[in-house]
PDB file of N, CA and C in Angstrom:
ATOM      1  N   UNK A   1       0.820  -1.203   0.000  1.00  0.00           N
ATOM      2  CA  UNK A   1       0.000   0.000   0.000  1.00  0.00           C
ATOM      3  C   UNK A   1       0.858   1.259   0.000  1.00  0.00           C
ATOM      4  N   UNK A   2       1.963   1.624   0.504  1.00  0.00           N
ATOM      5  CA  UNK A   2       3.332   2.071   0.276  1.00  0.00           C
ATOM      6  C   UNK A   2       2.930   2.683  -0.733  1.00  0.00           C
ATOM      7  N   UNK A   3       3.489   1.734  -1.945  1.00  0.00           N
ATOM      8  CA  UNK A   3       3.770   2.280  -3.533  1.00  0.00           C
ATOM      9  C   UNK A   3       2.288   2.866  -3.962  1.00  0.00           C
ATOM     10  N   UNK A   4       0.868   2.115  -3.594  1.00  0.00           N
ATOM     11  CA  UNK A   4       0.069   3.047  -4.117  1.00  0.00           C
ATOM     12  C   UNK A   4      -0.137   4.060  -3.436  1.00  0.00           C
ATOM     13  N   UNK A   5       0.181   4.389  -2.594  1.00  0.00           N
ATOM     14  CA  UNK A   5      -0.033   5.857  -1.811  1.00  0.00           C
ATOM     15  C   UNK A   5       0.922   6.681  -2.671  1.00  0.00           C
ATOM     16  N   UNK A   6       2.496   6.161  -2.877  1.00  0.00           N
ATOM     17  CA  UNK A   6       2.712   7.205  -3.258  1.00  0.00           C
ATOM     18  C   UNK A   6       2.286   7.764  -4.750  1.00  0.00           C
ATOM     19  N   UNK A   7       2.028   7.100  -5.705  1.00  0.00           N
ATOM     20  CA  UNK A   7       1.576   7.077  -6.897  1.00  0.00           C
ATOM     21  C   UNK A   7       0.011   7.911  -6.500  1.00  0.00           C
ATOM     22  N   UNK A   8      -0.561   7.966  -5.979  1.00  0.00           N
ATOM     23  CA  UNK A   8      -1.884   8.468  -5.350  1.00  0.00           C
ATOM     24  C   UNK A   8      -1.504   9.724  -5.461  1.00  0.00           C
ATOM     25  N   UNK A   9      -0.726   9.963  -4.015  1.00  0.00           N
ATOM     26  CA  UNK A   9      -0.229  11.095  -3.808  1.00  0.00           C
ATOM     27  C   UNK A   9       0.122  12.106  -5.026  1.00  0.00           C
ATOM     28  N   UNK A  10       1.295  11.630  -6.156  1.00  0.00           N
ATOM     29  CA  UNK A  10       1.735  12.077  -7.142  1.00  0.00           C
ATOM     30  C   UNK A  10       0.863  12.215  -8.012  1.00  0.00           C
ATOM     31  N   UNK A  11      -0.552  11.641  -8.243  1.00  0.00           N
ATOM     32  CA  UNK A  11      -1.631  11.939  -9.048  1.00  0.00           C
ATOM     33  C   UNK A  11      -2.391  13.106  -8.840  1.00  0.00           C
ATOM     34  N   UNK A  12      -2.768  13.109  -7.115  1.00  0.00           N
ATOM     35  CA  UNK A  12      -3.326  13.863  -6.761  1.00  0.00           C
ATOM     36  C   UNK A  12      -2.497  15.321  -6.423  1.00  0.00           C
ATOM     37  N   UNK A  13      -1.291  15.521  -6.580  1.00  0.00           N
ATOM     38  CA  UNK A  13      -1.189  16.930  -6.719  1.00  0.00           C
ATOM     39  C   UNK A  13      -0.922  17.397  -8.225  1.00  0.00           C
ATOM     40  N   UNK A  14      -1.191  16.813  -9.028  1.00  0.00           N
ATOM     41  CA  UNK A  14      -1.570  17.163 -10.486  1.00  0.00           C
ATOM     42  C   UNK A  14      -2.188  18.353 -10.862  1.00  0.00           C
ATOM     43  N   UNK A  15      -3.642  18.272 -10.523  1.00  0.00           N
ATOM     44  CA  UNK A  15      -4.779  17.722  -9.343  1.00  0.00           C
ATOM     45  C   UNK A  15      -5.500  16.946 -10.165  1.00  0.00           C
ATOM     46  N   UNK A  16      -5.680  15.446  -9.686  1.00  0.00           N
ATOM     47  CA  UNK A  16      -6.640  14.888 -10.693  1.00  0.00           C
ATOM     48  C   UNK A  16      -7.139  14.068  -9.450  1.00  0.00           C
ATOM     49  N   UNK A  17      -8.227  14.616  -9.018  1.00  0.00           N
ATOM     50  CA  UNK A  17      -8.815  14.124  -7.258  1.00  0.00           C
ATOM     51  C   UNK A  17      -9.372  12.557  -8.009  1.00  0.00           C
ATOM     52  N   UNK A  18     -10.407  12.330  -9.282  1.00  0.00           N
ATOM     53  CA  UNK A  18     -10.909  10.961  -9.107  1.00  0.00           C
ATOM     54  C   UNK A  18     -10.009   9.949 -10.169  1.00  0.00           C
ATOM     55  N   UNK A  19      -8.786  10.182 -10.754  1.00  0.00           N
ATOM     56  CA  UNK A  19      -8.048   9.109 -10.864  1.00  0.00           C
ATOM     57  C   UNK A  19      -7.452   8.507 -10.070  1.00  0.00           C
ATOM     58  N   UNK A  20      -6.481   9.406  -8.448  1.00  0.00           N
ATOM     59  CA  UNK A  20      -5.959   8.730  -7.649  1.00  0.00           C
ATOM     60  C   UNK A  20      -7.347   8.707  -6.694  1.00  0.00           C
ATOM     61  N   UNK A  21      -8.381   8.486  -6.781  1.00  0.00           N
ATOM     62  CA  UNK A  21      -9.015   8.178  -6.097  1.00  0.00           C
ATOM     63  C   UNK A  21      -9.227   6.376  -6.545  1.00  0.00           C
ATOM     64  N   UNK A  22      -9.712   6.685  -8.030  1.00  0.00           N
ATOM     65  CA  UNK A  22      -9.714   5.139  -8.439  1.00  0.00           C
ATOM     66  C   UNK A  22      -8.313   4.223  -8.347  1.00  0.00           C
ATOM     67  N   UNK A  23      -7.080   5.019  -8.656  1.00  0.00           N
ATOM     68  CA  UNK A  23      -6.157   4.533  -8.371  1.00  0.00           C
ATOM     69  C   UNK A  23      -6.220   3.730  -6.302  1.00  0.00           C
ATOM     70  N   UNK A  24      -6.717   4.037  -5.827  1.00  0.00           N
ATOM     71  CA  UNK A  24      -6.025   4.043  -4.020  1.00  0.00           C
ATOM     72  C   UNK A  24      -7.649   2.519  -4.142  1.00  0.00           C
ATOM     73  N   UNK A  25      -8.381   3.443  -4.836  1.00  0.00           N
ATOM     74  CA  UNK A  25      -9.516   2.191  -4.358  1.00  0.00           C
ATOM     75  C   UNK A  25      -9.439   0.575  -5.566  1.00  0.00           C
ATOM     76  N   UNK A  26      -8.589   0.708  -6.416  1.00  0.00           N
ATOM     77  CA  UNK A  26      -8.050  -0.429  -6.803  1.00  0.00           C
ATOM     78  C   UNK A  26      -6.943  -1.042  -6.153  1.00  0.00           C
ATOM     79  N   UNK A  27      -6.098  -0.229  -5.582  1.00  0.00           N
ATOM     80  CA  UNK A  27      -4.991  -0.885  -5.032  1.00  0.00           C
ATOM     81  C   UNK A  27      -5.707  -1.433  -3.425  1.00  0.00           C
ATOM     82  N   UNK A  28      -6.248  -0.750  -2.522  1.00  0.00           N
ATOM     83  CA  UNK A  28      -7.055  -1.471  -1.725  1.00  0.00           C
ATOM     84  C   UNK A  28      -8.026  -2.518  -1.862  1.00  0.00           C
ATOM     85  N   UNK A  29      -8.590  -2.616  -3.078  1.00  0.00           N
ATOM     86  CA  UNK A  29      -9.120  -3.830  -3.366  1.00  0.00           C
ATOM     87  C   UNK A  29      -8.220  -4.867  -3.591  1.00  0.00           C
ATOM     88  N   UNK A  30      -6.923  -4.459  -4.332  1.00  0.00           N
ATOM     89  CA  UNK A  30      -6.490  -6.019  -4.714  1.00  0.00           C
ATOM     90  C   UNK A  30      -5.672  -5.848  -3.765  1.00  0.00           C
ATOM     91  N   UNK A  31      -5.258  -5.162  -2.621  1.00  0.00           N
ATOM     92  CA  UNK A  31      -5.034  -6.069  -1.331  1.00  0.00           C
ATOM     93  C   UNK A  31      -5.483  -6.834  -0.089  1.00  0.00           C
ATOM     94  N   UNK A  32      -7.127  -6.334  -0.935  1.00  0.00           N
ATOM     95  CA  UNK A  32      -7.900  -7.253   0.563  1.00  0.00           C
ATOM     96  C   UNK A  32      -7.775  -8.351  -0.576  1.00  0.00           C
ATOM     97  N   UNK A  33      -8.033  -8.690  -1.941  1.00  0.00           N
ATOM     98  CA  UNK A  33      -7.914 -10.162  -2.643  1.00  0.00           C
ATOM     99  C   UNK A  33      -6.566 -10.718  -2.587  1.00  0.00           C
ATOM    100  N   UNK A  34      -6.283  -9.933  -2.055  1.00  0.00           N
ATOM    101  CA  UNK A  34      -4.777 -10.329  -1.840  1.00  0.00           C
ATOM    102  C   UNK A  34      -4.326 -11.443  -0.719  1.00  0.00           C
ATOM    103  N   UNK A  35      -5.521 -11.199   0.180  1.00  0.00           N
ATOM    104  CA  UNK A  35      -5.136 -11.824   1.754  1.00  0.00           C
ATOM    105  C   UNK A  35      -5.155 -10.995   2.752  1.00  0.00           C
ATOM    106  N   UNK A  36      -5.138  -9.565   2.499  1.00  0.00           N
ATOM    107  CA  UNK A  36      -4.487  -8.463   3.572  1.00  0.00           C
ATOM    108  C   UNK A  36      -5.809  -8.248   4.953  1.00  0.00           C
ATOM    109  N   UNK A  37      -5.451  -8.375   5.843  1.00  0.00           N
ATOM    110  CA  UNK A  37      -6.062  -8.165   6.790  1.00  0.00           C
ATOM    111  C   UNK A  37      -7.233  -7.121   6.878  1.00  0.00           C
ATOM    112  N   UNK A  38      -8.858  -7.385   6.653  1.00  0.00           N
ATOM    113  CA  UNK A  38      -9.741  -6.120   6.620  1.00  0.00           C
ATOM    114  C   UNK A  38      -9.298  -5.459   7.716  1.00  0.00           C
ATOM    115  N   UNK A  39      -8.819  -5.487   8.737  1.00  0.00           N
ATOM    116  CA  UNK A  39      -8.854  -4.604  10.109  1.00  0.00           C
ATOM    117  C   UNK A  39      -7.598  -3.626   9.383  1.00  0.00           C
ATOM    118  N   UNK A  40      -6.549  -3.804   8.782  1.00  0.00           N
ATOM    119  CA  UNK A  40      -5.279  -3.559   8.716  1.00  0.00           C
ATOM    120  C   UNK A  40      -6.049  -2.307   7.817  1.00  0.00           C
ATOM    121  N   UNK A  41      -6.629  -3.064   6.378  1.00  0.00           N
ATOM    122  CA  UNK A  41      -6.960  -2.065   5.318  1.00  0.00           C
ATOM    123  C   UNK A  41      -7.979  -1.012   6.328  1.00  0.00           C
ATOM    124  N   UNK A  42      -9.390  -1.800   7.305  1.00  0.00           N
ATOM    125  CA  UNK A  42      -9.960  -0.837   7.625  1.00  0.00           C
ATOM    126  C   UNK A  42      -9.173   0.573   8.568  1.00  0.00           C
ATOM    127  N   UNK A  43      -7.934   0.332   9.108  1.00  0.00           N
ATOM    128  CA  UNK A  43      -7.406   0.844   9.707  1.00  0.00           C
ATOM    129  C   UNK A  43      -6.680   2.224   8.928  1.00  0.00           C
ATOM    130  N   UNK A  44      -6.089   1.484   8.107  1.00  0.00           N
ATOM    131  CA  UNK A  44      -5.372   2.773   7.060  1.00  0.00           C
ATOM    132  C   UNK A  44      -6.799   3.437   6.240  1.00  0.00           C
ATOM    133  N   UNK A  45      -7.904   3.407   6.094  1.00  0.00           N
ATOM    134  CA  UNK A  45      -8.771   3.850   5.040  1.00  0.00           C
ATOM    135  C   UNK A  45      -9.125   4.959   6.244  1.00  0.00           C
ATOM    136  N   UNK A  46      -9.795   4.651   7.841  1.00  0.00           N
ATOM    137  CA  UNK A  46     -10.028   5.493   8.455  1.00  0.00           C
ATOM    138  C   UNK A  46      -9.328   6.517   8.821  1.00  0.00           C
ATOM    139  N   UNK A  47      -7.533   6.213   8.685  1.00  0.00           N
ATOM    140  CA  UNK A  47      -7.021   7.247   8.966  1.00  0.00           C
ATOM    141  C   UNK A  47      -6.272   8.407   7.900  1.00  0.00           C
ATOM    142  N   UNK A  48      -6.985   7.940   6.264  1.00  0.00           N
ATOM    143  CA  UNK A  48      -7.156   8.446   4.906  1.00  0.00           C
ATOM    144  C   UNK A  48      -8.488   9.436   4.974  1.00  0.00           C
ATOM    145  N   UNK A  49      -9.489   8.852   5.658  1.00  0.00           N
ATOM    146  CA  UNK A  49     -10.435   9.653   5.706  1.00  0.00           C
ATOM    147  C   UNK A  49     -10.598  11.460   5.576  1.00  0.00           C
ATOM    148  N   UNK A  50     -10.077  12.051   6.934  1.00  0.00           N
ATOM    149  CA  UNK A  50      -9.781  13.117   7.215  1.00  0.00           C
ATOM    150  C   UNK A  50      -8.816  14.147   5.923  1.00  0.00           C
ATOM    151  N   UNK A  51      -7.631  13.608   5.608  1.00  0.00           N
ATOM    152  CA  UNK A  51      -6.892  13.763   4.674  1.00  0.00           C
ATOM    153  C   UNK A  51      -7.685  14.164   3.590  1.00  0.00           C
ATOM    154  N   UNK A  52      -8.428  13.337   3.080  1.00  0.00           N
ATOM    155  CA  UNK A  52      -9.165  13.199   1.931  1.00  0.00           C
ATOM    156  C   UNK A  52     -10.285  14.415   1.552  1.00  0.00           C
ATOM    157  N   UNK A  53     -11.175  14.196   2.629  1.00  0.00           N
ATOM    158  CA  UNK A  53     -11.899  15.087   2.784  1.00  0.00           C
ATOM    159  C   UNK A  53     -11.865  16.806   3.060  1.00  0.00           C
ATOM    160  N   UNK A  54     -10.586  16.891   3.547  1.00  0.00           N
ATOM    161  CA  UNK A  54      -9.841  18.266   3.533  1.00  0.00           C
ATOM    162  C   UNK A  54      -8.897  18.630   1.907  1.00  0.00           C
ATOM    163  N   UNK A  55      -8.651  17.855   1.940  1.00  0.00           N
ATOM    164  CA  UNK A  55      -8.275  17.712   0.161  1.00  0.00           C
ATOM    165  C   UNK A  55      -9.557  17.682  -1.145  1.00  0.00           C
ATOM    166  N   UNK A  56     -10.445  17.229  -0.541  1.00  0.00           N
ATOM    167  CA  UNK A  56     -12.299  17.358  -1.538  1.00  0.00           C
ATOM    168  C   UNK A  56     -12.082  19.252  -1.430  1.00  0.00           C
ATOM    169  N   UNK A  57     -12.284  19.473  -0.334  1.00  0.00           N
ATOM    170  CA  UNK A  57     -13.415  20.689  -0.208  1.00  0.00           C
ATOM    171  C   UNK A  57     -12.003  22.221  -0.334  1.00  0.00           C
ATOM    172  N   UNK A  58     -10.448  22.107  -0.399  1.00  0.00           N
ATOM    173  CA  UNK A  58      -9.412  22.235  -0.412  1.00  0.00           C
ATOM    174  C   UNK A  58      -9.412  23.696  -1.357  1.00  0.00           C
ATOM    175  N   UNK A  59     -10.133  23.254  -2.623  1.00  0.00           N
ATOM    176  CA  UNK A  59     -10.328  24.299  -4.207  1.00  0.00           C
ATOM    177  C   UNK A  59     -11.622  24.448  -4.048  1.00  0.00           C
ATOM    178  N   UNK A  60     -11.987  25.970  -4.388  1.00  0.00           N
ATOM    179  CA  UNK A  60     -13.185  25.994  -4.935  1.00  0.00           C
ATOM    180  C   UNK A  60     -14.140  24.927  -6.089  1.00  0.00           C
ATOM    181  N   UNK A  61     -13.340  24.959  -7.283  1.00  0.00           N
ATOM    182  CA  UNK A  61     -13.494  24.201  -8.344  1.00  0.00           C
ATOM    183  C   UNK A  61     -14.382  22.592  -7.833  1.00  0.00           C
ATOM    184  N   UNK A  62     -13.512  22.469  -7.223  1.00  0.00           N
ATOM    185  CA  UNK A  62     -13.653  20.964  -6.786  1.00  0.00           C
ATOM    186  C   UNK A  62     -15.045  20.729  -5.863  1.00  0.00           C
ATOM    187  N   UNK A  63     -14.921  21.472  -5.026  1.00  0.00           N
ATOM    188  CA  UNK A  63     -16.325  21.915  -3.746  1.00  0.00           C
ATOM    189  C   UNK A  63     -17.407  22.147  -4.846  1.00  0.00           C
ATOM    190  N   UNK A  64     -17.288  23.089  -5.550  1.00  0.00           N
ATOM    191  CA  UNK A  64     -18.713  23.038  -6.546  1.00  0.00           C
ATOM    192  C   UNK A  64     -19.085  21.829  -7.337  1.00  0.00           C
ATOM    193  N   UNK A  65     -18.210  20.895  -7.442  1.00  0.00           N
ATOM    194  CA  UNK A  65     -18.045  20.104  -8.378  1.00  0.00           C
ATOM    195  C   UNK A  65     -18.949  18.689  -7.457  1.00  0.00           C
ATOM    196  N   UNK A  66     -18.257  18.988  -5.996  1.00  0.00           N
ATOM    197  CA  UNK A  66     -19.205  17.783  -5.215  1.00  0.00           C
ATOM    198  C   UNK A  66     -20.343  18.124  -4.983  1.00  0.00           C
ATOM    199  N   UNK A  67     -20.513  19.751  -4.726  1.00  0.00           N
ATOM    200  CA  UNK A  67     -22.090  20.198  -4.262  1.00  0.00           C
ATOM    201  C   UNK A  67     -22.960  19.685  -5.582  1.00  0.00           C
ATOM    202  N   UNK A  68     -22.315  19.795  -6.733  1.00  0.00           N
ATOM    203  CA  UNK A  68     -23.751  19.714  -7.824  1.00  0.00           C
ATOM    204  C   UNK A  68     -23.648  18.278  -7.992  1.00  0.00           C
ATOM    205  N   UNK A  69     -22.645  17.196  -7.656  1.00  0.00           N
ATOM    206  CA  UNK A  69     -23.064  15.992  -7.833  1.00  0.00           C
ATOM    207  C   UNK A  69     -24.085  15.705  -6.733  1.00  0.00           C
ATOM    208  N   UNK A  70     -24.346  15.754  -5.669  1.00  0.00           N
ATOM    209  CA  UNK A  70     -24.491  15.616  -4.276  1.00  0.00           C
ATOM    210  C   UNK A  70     -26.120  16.615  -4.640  1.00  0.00           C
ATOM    211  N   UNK A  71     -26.425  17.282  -5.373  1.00  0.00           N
ATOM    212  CA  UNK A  71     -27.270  17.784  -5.620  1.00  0.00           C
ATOM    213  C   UNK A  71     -27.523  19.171  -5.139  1.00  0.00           C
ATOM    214  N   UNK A  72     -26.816  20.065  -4.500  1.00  0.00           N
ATOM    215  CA  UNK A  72     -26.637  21.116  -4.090  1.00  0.00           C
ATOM    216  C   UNK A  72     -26.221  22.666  -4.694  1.00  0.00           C
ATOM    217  N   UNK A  73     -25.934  21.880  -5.729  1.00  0.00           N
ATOM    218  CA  UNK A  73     -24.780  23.251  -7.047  1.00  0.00           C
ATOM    219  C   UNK A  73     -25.754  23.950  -6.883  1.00  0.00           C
ATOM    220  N   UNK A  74     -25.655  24.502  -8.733  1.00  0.00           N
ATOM    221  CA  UNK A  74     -25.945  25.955  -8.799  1.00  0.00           C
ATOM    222  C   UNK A  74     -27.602  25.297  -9.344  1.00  0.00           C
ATOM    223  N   UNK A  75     -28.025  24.135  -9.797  1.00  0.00           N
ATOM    224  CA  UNK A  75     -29.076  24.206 -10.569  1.00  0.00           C
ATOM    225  C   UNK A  75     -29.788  23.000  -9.883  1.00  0.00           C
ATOM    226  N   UNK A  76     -29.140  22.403  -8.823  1.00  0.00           N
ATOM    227  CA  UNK A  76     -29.399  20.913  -8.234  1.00  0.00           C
ATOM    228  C   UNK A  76     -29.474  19.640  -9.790  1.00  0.00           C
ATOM    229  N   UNK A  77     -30.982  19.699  -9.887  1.00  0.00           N
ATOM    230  CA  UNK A  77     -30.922  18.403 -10.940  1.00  0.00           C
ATOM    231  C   UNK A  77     -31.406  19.144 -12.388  1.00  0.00           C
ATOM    232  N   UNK A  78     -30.387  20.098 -12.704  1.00  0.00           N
ATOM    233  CA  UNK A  78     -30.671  20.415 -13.621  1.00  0.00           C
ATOM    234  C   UNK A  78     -28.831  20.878 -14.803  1.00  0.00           C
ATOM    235  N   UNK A  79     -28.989  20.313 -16.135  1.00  0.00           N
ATOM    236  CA  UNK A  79     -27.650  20.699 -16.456  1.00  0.00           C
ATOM    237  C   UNK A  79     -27.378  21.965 -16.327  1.00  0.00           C
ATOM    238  N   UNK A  80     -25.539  22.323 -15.916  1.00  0.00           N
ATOM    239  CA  UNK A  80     -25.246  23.104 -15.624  1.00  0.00           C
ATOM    240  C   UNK A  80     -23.726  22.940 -16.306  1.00  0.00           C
ATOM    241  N   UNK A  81     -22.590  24.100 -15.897  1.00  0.00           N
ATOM    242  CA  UNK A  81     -21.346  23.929 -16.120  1.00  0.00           C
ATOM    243  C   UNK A  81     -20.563  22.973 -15.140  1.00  0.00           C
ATOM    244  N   UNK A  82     -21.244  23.199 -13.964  1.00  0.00           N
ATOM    245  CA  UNK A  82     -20.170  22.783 -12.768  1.00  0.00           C
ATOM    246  C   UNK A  82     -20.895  21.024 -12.950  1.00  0.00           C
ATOM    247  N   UNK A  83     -21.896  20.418 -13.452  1.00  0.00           N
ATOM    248  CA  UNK A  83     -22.190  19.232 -13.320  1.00  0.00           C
ATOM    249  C   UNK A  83     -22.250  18.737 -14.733  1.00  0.00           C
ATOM    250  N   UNK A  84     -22.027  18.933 -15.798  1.00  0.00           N
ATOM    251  CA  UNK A  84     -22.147  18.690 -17.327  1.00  0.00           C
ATOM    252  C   UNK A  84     -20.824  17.378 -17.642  1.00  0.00           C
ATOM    253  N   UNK A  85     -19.880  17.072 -17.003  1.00  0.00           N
ATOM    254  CA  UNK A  85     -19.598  15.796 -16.965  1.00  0.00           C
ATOM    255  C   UNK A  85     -20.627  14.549 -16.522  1.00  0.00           C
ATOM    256  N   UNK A  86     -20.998  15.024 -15.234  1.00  0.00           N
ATOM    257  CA  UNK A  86     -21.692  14.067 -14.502  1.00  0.00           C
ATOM    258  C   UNK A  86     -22.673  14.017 -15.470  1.00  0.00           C
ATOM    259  N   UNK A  87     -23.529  14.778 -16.343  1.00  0.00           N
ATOM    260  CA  UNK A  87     -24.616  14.260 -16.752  1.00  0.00           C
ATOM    261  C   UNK A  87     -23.995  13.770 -18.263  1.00  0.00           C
ATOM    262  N   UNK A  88     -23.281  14.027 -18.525  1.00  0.00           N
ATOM    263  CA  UNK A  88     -22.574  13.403 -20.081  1.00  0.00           C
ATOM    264  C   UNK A  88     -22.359  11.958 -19.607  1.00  0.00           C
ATOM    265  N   UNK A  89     -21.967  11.914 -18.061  1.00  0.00           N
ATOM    266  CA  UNK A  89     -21.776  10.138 -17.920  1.00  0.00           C
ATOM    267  C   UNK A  89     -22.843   9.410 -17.773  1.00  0.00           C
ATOM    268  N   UNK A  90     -24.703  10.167 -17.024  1.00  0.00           N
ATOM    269  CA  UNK A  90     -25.588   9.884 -17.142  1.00  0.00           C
ATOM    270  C   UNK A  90     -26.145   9.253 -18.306  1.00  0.00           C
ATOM    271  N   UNK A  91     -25.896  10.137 -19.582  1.00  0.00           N
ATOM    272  CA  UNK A  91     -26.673  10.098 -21.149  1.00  0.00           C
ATOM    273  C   UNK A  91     -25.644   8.863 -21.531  1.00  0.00           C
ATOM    274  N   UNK A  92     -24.361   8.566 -21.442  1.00  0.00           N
ATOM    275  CA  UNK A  92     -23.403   7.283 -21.902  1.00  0.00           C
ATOM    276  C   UNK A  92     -23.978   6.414 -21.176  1.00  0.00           C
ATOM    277  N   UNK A  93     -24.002   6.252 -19.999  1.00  0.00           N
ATOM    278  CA  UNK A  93     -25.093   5.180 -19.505  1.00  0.00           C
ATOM    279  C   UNK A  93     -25.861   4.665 -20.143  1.00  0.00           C
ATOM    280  N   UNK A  94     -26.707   5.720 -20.122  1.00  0.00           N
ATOM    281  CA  UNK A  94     -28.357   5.678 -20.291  1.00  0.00           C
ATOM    282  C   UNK A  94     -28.558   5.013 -22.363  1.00  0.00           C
ATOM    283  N   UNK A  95     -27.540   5.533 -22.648  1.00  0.00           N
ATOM    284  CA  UNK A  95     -27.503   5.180 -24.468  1.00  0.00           C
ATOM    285  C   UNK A  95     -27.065   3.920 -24.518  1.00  0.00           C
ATOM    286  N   UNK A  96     -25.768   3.524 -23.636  1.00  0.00           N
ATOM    287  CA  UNK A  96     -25.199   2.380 -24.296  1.00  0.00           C
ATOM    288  C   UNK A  96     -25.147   0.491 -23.068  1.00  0.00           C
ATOM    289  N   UNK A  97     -25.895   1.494 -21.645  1.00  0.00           N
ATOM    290  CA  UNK A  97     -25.673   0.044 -20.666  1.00  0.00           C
ATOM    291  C   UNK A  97     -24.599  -0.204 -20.588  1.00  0.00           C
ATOM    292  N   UNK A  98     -24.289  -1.316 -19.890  1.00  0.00           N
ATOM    293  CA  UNK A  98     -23.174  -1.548 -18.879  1.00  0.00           C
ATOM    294  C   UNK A  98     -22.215  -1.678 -20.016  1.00  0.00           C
ATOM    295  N   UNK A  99     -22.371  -1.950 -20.930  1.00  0.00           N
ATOM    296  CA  UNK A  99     -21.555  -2.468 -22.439  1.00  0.00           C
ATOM    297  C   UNK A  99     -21.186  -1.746 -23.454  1.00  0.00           C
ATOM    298  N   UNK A 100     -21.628  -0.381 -23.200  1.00  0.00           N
ATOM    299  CA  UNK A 100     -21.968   0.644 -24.745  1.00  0.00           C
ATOM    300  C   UNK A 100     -22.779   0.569 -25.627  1.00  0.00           C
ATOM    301  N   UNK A 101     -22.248   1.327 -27.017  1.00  0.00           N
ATOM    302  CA  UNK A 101     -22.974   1.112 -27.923  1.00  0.00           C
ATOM    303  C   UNK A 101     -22.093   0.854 -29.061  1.00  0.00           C
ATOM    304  N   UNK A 102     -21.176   0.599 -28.515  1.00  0.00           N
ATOM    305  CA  UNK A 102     -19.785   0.384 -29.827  1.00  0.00           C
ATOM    306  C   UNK A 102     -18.973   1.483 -30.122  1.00  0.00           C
ATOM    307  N   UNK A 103     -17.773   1.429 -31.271  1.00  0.00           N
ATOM    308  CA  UNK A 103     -16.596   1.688 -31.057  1.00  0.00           C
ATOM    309  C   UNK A 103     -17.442   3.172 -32.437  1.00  0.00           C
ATOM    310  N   UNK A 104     -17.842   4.141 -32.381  1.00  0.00           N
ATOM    311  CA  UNK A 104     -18.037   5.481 -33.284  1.00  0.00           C
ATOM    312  C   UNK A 104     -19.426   5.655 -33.492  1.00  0.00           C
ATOM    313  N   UNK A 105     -20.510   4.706 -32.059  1.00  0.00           N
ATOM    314  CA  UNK A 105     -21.289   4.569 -32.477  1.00  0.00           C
ATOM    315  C   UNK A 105     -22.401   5.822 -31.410  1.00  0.00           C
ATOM    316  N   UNK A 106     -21.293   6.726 -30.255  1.00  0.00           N
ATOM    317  CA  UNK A 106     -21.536   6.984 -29.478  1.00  0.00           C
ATOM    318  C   UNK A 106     -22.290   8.492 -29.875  1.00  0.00           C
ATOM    319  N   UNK A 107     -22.892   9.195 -28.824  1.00  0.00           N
ATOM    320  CA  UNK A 107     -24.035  10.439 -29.211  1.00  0.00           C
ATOM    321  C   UNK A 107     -23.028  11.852 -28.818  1.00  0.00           C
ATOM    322  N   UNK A 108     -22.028  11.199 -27.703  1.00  0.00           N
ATOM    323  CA  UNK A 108     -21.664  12.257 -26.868  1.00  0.00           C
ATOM    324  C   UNK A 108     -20.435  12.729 -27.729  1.00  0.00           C
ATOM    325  N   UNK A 109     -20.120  12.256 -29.064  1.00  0.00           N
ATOM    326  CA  UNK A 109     -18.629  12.506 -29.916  1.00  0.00           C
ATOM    327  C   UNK A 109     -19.553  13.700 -30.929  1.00  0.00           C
ATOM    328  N   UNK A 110     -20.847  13.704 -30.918  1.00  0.00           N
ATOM    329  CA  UNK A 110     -21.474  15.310 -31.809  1.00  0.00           C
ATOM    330  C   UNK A 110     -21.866  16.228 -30.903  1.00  0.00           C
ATOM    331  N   UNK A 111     -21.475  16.014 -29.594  1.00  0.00           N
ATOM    332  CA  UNK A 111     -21.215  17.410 -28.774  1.00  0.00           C
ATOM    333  C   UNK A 111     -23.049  17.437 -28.381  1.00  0.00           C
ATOM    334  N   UNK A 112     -23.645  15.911 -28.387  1.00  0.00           N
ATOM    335  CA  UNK A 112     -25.154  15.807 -27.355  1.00  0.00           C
ATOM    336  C   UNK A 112     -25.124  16.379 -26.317  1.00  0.00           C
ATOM    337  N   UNK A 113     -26.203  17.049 -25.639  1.00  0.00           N
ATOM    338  CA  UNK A 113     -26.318  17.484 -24.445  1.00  0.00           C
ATOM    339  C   UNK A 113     -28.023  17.749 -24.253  1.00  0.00           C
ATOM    340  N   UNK A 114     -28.028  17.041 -22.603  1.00  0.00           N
ATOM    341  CA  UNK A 114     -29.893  17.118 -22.638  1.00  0.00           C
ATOM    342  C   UNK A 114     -30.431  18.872 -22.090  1.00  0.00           C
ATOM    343  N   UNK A 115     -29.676  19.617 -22.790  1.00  0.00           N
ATOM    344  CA  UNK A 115     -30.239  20.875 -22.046  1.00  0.00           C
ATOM    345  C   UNK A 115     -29.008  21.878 -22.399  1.00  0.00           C
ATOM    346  N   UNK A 116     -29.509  22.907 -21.547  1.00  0.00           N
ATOM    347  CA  UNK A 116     -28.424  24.057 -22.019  1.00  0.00           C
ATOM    348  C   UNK A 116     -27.620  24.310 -20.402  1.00  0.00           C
ATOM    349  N   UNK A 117     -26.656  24.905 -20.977  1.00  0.00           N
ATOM    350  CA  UNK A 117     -25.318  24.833 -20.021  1.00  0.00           C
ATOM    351  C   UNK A 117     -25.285  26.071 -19.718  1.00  0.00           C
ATOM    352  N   UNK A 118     -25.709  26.475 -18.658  1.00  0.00           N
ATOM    353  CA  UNK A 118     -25.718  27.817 -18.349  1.00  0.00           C
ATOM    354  C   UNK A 118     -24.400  28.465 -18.029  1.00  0.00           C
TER     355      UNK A 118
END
């Protein structure tokens, strides 16, 4: 867990908060399949916690970015700038299921969007 922390670490002052996020939560997965003690992993995740969460709310950018997922932004459930990823990953969902829709076959490559971007 060492090496993915530090690789985490080095992601996250990039700033790219949900790659080393997926990065830390793959490497904790394949060390509980690993054998690794849940108490051990639960131990280091609780004391990641704090860290983490002062690092979320850290940038403006980022704080708006959880309020409008979380439903709080500027428009709650409605498209906006600060949530227009999140709903571009909604409409890829929603078009293609757990599987897609194939390799040029996608809506979101002609610049689709369910609404206007204030």
């Amino acid at each position: 867990m060492v090496w993915v922390g530090v690789v985490v670490v080095l992601v996250m002052l990039q700033p790219n908060f949900s790659t080393g996020a997926m990065i830390f939560i793959l490497g904790w997965s394949w060390c509980y399949s690993g054998g690794a003690r849940f108490k051990h992993l639960a131990l280091s995740m609780a004391a990641l916690v704090p860290v983490v969460l002062l690092y979320m709310v850290s940038a403006e950018y980022r704080l708006r970015r959880i309020m409008a997922f979380i439903g709080h932004g500027d428009g709650s459930a409605t498209p906006s700038k600060a949530n227009y990823q999140l709903w571009q990953g909604i409409i890829g969902f929603g078009n293609g299921g757990l599987f897609g829709v194939g390799m040029g076959a996608s809506k979101q490559r002609d610049l689709f969007f369910a609404g206007i971007v204030r």
